[in-house]
N, C-alpha and C. Protein backbone atom coordinates (compact mmCIF):
# COMPACT_ATOMS: atom_id res chain seq x y z
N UNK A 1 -56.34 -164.45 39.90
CA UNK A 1 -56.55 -163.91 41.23
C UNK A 1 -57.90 -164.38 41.79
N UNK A 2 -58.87 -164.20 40.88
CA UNK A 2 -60.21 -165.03 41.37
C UNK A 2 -59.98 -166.39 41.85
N UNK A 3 -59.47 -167.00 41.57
CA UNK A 3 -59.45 -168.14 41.39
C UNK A 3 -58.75 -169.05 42.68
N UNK A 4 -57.81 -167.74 43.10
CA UNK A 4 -57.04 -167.93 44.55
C UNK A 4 -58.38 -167.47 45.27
N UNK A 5 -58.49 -166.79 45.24
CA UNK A 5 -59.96 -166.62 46.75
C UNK A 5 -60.90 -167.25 46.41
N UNK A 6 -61.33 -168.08 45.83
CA UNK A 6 -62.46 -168.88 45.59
C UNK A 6 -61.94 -169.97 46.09
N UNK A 7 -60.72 -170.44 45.99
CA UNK A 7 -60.10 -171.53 46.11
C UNK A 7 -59.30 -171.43 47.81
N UNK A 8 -59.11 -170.08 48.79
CA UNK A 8 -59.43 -170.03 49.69
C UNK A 8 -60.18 -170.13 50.45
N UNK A 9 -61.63 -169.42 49.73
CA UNK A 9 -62.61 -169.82 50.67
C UNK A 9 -63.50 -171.25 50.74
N UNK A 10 -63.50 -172.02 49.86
CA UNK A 10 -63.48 -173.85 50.01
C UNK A 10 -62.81 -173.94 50.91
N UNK A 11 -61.53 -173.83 50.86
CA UNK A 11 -60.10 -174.68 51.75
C UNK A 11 -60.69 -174.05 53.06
N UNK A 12 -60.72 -173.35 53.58
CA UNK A 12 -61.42 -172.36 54.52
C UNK A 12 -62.45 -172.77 55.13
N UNK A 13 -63.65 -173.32 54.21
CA UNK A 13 -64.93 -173.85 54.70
C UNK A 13 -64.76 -175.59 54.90
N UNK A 14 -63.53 -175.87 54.29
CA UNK A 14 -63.09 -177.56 54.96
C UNK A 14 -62.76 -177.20 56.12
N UNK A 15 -61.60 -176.34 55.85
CA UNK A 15 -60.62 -176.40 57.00
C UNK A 15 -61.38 -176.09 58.42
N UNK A 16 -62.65 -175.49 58.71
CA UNK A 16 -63.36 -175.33 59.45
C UNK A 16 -63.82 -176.75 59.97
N UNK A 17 -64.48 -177.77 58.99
CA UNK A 17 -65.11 -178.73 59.40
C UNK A 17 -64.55 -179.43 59.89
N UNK A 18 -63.18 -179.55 58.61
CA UNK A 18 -61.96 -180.68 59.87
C UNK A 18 -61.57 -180.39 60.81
N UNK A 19 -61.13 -178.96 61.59
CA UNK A 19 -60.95 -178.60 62.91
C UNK A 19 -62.11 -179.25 63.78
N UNK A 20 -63.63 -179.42 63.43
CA UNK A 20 -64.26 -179.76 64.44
C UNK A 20 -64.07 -181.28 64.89
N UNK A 21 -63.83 -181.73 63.77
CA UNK A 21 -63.51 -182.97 64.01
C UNK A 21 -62.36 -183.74 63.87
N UNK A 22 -61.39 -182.82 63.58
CA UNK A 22 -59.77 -183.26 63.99
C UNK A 22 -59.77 -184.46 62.68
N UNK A 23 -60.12 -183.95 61.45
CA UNK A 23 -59.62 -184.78 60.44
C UNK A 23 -59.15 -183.83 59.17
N UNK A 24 -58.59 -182.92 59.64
CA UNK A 24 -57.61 -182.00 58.72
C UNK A 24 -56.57 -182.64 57.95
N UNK A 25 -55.21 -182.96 59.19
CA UNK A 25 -54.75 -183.32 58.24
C UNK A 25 -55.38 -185.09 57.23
N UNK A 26 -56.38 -185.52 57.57
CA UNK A 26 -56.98 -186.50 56.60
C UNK A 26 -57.78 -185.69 55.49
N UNK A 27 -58.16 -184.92 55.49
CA UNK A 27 -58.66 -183.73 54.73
C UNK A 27 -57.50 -183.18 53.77
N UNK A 28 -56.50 -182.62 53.86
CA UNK A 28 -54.91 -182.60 53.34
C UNK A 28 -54.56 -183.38 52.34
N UNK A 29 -54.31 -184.71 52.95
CA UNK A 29 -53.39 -185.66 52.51
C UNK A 29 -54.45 -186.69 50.77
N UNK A 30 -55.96 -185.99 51.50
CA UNK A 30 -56.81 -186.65 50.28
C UNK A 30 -57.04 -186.08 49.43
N UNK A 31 -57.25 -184.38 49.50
CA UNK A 31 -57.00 -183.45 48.88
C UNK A 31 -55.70 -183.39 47.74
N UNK A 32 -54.61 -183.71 48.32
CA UNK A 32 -53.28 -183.76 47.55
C UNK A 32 -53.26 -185.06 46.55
N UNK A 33 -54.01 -186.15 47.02
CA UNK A 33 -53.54 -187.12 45.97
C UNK A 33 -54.62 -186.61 44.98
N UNK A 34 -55.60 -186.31 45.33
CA UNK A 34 -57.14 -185.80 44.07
C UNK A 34 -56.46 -184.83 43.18
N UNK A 35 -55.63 -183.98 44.05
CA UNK A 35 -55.14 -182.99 42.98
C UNK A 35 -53.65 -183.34 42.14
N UNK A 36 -53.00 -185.03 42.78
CA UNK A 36 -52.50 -184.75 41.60
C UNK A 36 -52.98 -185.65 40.66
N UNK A 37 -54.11 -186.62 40.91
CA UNK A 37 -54.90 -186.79 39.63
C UNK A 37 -54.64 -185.79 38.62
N UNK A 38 -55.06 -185.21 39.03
CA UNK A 38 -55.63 -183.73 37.90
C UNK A 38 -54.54 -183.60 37.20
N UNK A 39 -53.33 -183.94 37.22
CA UNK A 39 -52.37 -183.95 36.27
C UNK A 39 -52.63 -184.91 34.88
N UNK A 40 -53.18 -185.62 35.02
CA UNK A 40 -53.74 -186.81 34.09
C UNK A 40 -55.21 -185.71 33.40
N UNK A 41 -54.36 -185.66 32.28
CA UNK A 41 -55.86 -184.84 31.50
C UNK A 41 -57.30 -185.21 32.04
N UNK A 42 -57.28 -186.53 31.29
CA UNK A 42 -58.27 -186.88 30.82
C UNK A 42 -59.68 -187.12 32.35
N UNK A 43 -58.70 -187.10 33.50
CA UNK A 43 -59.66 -187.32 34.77
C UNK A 43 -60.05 -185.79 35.12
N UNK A 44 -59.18 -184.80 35.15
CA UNK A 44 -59.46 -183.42 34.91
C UNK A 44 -61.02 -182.80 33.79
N UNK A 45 -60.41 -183.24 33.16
CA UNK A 45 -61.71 -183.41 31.96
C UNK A 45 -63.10 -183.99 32.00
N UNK A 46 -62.80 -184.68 32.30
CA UNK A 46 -64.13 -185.77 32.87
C UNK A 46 -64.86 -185.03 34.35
N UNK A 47 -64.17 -184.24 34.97
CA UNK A 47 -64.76 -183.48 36.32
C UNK A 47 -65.33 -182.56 35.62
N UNK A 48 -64.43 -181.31 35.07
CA UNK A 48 -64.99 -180.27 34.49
C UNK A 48 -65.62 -179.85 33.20
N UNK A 49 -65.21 -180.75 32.47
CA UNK A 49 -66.41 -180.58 31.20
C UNK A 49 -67.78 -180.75 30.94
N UNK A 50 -68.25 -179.28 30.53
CA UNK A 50 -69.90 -179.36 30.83
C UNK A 50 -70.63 -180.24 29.50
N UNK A 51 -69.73 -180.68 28.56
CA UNK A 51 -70.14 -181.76 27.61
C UNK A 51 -70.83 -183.19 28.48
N UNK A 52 -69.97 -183.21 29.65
CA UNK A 52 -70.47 -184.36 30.26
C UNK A 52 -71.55 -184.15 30.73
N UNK A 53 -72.73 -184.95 30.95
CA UNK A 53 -73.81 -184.27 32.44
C UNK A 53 -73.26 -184.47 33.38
N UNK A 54 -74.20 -183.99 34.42
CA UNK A 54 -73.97 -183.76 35.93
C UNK A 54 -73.83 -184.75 37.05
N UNK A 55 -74.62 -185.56 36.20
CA UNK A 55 -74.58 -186.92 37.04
C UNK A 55 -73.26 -188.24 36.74
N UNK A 56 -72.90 -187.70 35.68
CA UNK A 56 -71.77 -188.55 35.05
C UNK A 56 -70.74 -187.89 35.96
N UNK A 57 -70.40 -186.80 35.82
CA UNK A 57 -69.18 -185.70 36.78
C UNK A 57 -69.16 -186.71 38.03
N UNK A 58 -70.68 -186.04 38.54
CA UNK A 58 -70.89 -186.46 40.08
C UNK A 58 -70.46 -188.18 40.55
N UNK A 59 -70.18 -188.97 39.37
CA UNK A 59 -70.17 -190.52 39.65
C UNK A 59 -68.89 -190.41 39.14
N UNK A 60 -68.33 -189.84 38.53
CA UNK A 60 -66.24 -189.75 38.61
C UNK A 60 -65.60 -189.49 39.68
N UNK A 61 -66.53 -188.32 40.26
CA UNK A 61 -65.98 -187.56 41.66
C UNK A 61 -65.96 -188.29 42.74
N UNK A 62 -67.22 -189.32 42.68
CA UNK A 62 -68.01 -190.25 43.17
C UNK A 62 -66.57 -191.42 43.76
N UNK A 63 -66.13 -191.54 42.30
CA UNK A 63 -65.37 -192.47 42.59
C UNK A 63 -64.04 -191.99 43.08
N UNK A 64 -63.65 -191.10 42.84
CA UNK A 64 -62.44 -190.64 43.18
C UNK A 64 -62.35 -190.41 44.91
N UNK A 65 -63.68 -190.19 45.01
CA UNK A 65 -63.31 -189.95 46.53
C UNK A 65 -63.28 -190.76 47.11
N UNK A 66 -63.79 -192.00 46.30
CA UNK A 66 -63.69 -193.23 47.15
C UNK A 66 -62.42 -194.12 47.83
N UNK A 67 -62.06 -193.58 46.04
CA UNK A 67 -60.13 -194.27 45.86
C UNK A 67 -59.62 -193.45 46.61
N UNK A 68 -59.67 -192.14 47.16
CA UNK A 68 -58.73 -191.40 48.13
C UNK A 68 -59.44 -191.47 49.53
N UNK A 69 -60.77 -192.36 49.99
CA UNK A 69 -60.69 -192.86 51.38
C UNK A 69 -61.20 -191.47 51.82
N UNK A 70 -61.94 -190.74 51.52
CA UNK A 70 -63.09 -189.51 51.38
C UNK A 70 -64.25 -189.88 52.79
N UNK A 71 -64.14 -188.95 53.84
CA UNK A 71 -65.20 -189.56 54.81
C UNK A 71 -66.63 -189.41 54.08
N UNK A 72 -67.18 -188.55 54.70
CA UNK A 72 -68.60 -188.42 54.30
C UNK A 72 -68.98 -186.97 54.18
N UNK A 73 -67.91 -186.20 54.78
CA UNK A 73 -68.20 -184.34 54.85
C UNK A 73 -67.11 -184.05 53.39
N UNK A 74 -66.12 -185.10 53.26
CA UNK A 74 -65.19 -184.70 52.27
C UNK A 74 -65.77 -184.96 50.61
N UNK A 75 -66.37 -186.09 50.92
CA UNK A 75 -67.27 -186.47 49.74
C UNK A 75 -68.06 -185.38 49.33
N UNK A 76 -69.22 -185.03 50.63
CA UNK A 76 -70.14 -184.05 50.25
C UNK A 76 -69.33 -182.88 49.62
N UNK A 77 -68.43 -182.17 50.13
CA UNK A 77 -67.24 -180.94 49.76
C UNK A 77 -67.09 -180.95 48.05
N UNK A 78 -66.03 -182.67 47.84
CA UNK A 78 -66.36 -182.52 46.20
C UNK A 78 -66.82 -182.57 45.48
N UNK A 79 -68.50 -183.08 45.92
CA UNK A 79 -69.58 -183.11 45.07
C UNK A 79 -69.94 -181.85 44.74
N UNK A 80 -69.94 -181.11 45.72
CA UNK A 80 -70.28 -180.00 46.04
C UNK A 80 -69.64 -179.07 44.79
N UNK A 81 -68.34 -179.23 44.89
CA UNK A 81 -67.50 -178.44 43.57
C UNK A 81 -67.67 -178.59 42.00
N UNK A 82 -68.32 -179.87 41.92
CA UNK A 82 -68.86 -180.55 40.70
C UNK A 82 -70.40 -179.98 40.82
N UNK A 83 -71.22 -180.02 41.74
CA UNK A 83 -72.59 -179.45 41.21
C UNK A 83 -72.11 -177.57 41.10
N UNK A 84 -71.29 -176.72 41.62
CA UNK A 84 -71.11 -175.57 41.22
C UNK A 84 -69.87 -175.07 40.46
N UNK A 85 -69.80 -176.03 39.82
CA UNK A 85 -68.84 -175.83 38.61
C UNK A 85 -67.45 -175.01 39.37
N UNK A 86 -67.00 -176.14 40.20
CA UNK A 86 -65.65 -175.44 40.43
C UNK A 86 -64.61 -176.36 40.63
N UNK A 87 -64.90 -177.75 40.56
CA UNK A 87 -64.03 -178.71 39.92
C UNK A 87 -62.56 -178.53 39.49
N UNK A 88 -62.50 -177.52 39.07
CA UNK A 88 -61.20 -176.95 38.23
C UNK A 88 -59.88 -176.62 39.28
N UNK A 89 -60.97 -175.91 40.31
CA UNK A 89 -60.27 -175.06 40.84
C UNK A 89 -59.47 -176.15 42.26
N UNK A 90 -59.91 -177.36 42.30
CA UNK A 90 -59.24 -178.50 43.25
C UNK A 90 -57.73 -178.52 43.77
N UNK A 91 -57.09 -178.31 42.46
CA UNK A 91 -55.81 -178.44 42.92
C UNK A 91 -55.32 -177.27 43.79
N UNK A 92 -55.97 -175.98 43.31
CA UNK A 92 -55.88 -174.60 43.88
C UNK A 92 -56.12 -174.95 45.59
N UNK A 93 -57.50 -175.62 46.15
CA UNK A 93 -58.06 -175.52 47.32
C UNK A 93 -57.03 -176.62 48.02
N UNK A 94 -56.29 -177.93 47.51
CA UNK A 94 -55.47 -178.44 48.00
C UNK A 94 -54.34 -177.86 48.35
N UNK A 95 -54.19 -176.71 47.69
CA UNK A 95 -52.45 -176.15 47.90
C UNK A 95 -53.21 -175.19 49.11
N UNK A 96 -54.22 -174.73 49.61
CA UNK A 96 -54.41 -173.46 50.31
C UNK A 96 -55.12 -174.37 51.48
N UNK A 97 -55.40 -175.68 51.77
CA UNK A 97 -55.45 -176.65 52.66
C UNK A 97 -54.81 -177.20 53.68
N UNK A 98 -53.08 -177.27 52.45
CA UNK A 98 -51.84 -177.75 52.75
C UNK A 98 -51.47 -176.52 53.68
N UNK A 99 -51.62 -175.23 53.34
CA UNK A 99 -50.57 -174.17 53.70
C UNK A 99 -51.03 -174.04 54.76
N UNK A 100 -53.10 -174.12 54.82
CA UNK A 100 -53.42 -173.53 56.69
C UNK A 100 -53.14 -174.82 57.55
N UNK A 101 -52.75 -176.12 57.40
CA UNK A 101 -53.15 -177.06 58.12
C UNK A 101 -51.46 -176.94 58.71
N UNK A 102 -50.71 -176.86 57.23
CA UNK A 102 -48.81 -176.73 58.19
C UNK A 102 -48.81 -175.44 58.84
N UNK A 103 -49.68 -174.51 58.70
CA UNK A 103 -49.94 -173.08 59.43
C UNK A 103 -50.26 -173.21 60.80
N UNK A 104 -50.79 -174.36 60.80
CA UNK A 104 -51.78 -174.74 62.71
C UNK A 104 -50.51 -175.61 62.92
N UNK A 105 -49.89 -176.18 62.00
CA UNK A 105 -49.20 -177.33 62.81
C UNK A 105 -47.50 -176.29 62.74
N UNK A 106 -47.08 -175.07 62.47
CA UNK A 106 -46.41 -174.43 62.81
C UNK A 106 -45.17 -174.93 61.55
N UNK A 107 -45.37 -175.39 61.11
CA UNK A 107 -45.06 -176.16 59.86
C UNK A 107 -44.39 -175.20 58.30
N UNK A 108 -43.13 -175.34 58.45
CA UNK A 108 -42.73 -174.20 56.89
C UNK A 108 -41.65 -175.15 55.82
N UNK A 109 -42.18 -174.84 54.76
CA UNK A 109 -41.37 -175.60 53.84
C UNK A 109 -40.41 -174.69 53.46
N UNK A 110 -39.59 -175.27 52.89
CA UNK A 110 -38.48 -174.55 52.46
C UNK A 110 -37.23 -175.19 51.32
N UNK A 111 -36.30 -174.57 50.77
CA UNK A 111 -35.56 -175.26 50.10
C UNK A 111 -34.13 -174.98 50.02
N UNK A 112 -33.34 -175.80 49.55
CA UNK A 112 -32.14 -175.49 49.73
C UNK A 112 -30.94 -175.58 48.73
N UNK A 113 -30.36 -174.83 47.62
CA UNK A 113 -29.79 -175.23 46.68
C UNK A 113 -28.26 -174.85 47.37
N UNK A 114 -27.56 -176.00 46.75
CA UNK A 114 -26.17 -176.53 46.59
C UNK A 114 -25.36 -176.20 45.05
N UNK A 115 -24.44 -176.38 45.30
CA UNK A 115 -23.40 -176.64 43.83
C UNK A 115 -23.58 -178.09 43.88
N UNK A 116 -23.41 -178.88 44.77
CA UNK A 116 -23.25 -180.18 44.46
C UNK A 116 -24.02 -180.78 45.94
N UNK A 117 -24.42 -182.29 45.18
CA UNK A 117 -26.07 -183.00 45.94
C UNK A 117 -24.95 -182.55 47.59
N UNK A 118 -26.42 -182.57 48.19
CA UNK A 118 -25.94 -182.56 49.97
C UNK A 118 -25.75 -183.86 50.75
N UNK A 119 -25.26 -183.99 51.33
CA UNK A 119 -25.39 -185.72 52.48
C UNK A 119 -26.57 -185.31 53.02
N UNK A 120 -26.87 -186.47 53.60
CA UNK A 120 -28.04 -186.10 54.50
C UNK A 120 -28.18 -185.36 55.98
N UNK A 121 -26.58 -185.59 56.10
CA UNK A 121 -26.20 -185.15 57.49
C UNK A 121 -26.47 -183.88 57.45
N UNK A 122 -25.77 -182.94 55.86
CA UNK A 122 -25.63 -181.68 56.36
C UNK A 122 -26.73 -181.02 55.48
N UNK A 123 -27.38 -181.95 55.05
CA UNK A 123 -29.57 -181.64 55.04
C UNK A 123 -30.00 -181.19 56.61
N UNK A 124 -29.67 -181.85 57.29
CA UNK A 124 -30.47 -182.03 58.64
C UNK A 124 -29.68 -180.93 59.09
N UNK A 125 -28.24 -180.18 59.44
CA UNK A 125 -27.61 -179.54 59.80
C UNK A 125 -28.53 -178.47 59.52
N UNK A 126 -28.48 -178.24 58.02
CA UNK A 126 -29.19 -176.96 58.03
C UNK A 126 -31.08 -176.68 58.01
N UNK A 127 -31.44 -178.08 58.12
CA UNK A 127 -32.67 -178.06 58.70
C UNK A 127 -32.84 -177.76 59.94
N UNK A 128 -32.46 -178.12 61.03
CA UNK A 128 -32.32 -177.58 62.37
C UNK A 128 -31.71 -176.08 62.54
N UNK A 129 -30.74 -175.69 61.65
CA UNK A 129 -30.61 -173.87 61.73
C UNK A 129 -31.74 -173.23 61.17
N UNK A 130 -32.16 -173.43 60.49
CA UNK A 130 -33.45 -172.77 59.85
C UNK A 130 -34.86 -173.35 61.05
N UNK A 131 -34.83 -174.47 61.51
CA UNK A 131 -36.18 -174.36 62.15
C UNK A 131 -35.46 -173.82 63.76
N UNK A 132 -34.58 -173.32 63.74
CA UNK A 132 -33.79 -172.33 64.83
C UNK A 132 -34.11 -170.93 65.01
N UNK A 133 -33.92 -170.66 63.38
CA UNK A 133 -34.13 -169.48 63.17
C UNK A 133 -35.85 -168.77 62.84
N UNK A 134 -36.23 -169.58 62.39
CA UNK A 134 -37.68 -169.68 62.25
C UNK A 134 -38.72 -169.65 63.48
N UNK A 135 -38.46 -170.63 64.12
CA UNK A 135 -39.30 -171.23 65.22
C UNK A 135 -40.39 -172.17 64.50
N UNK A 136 -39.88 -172.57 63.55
CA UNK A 136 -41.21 -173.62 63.50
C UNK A 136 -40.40 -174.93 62.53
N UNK A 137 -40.68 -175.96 62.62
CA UNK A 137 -40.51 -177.27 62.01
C UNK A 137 -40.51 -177.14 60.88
N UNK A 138 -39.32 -177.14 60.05
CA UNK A 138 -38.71 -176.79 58.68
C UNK A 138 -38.46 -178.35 57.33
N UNK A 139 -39.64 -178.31 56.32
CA UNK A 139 -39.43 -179.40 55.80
C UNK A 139 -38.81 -179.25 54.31
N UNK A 140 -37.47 -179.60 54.08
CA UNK A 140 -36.64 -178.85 52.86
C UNK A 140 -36.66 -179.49 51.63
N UNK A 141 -36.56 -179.10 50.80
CA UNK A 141 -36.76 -179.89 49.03
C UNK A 141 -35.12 -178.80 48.83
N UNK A 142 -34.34 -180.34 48.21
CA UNK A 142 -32.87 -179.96 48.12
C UNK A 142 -32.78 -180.14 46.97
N UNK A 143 -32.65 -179.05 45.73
CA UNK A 143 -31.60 -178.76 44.47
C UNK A 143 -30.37 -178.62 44.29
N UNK A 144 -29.77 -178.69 43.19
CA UNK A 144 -28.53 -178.41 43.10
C UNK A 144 -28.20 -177.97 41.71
N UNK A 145 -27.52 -176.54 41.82
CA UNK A 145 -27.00 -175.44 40.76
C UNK A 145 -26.09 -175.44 40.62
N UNK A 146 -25.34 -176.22 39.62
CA UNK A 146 -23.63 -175.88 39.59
C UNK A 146 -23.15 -174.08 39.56
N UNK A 147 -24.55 -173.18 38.83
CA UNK A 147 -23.82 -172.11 38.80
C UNK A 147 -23.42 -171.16 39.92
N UNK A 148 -23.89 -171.73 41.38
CA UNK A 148 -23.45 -170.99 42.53
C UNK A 148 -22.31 -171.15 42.86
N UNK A 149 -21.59 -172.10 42.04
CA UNK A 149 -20.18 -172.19 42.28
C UNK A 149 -19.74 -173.36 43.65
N UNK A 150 -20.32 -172.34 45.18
CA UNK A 150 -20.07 -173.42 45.97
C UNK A 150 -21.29 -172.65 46.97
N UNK A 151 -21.10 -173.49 48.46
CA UNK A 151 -21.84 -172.80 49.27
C UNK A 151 -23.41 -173.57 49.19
N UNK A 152 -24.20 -172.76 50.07
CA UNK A 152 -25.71 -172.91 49.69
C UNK A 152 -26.58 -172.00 49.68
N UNK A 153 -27.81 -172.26 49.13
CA UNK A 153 -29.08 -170.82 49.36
C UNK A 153 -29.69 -171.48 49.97
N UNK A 154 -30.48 -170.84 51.04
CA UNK A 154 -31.72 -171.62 51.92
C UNK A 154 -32.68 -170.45 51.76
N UNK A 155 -33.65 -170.96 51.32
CA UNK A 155 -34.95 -170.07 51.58
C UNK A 155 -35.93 -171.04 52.31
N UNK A 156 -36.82 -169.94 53.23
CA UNK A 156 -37.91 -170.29 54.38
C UNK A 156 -39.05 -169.40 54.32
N UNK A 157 -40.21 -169.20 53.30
CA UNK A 157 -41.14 -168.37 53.43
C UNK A 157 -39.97 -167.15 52.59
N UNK A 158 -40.23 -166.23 53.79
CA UNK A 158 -39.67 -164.80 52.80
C UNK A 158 -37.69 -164.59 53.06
N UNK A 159 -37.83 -165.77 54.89
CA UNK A 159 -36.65 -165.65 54.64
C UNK A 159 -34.98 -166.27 53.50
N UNK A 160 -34.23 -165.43 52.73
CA UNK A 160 -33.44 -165.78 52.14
C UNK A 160 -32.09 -165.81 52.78
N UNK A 161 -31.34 -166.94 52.82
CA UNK A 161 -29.56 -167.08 53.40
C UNK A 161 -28.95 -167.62 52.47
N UNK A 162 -28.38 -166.54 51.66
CA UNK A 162 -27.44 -166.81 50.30
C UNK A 162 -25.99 -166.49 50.83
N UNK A 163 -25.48 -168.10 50.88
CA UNK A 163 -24.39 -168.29 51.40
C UNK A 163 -23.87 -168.63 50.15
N UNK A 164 -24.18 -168.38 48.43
CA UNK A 164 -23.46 -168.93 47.65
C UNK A 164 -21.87 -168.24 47.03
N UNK A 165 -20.71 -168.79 46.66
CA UNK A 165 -19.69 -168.22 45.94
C UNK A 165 -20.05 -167.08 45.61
N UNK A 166 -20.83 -167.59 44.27
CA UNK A 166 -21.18 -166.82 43.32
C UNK A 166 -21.96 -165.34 43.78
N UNK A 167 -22.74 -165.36 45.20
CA UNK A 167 -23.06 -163.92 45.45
C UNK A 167 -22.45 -163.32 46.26
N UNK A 168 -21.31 -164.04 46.76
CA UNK A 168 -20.20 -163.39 47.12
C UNK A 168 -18.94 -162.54 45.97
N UNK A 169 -18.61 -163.77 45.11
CA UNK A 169 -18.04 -163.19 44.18
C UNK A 169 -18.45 -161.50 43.20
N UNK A 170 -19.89 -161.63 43.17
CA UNK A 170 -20.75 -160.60 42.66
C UNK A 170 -20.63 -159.25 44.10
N UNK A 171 -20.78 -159.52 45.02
CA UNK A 171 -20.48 -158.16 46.25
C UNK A 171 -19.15 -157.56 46.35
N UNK A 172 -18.21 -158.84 45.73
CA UNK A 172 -16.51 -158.39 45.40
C UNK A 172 -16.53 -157.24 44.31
N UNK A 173 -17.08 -157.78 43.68
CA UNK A 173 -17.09 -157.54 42.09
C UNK A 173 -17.32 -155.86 42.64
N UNK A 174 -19.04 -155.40 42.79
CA UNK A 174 -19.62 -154.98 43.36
C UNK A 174 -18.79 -153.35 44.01
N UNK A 175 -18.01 -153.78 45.22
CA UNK A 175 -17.16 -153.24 45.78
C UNK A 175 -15.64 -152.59 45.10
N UNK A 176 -14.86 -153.51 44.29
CA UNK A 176 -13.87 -152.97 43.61
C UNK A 176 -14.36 -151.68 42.49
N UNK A 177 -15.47 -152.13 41.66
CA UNK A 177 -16.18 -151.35 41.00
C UNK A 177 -16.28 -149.74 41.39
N UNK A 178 -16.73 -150.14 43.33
CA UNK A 178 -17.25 -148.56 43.78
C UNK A 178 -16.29 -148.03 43.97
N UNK A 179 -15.31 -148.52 43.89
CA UNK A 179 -14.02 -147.89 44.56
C UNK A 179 -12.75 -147.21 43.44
N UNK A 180 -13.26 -147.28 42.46
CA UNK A 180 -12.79 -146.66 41.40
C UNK A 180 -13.14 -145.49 40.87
């Protein structure tokens, strides 16, 4: 839980700077590749381990921001996390970066599971009902569960549309049950 509000209030104190200067989403998109470095141990390691010194950290970070095209306020930002030991917490301030910047840009992700893969057509079908129903520009990550039988689930934030068999079959179920 610490770790989310610490990692808000960074994203928070970018997200401020890039509003002044309208390089958010460049702020975002550099943020996201740094953090998925961090999937790779050993560059993770090399940021936050206090075995290293400070100046070694600071010339990894150094470089990293270089390779992700880092202006000069973004640079200062991750140095910044490396001289107060919060390095760690990067991938955290990228995900809470991502959420206020698609937050200004009205922006909701969402997903959509199937029994079986979707066309693209009727991806987009139900991308346009959901950013219908929403009001805001709906970007979907599509799974697929053989155990729903048929149908789809769409979730959007909190909203859920479980159009599957299977939780139909279960409200049948459900109903004959009460009626006995």
């Amino acid at each position: 839980m610490r770790q989310t509000i610490l990692a808000q209030r960074y994203a928070k104190a970018l997200f401020s700077l890039g509003k002044e200067t309208n390089k958010n989403e460049n702020y975002r998109d550099a943020l996201g590749a740094i953090a998925e470095l961090y999937k790779e141990e050993s560059i993770e390691n090399a940021l936050i381990n206090p075995l290293y010194p400070l100046d070694v950290r600071q010339k990894v970070m150094a470089k990293i921001a270089k390779s992700a095209k880092a202006d000069t306020i973004l640079t200062k930002f991750l140095n910044l996390l490396v001289e107060k030991k919060r390095a760690d917490i990067l991938p955290d301030i990228a995900h809470e970066m991502r959420v206020m910047v698609d937050k200004e840009q009205n922006i909701s992700h969402g997903s959509v599971v199937s029994a079986i893969e979707l066309d693209d057509t009727l991806k987009e079908k139900i991308q346009r009902a959901l950013e219908k129903i929403t009001g805001n520009k709906v970007t979907l990550e599509a799974s697929v569960d053989p155990s729903i039988i048929g149908g789809v689930i769409a979730k959007v934030g909190d909203l859920v549309l479980d159009g599957s068999i299977k939780t139909q079959l279960n409200g049948l179920k459900e109903s004959i049950k009460g009626r006995e």
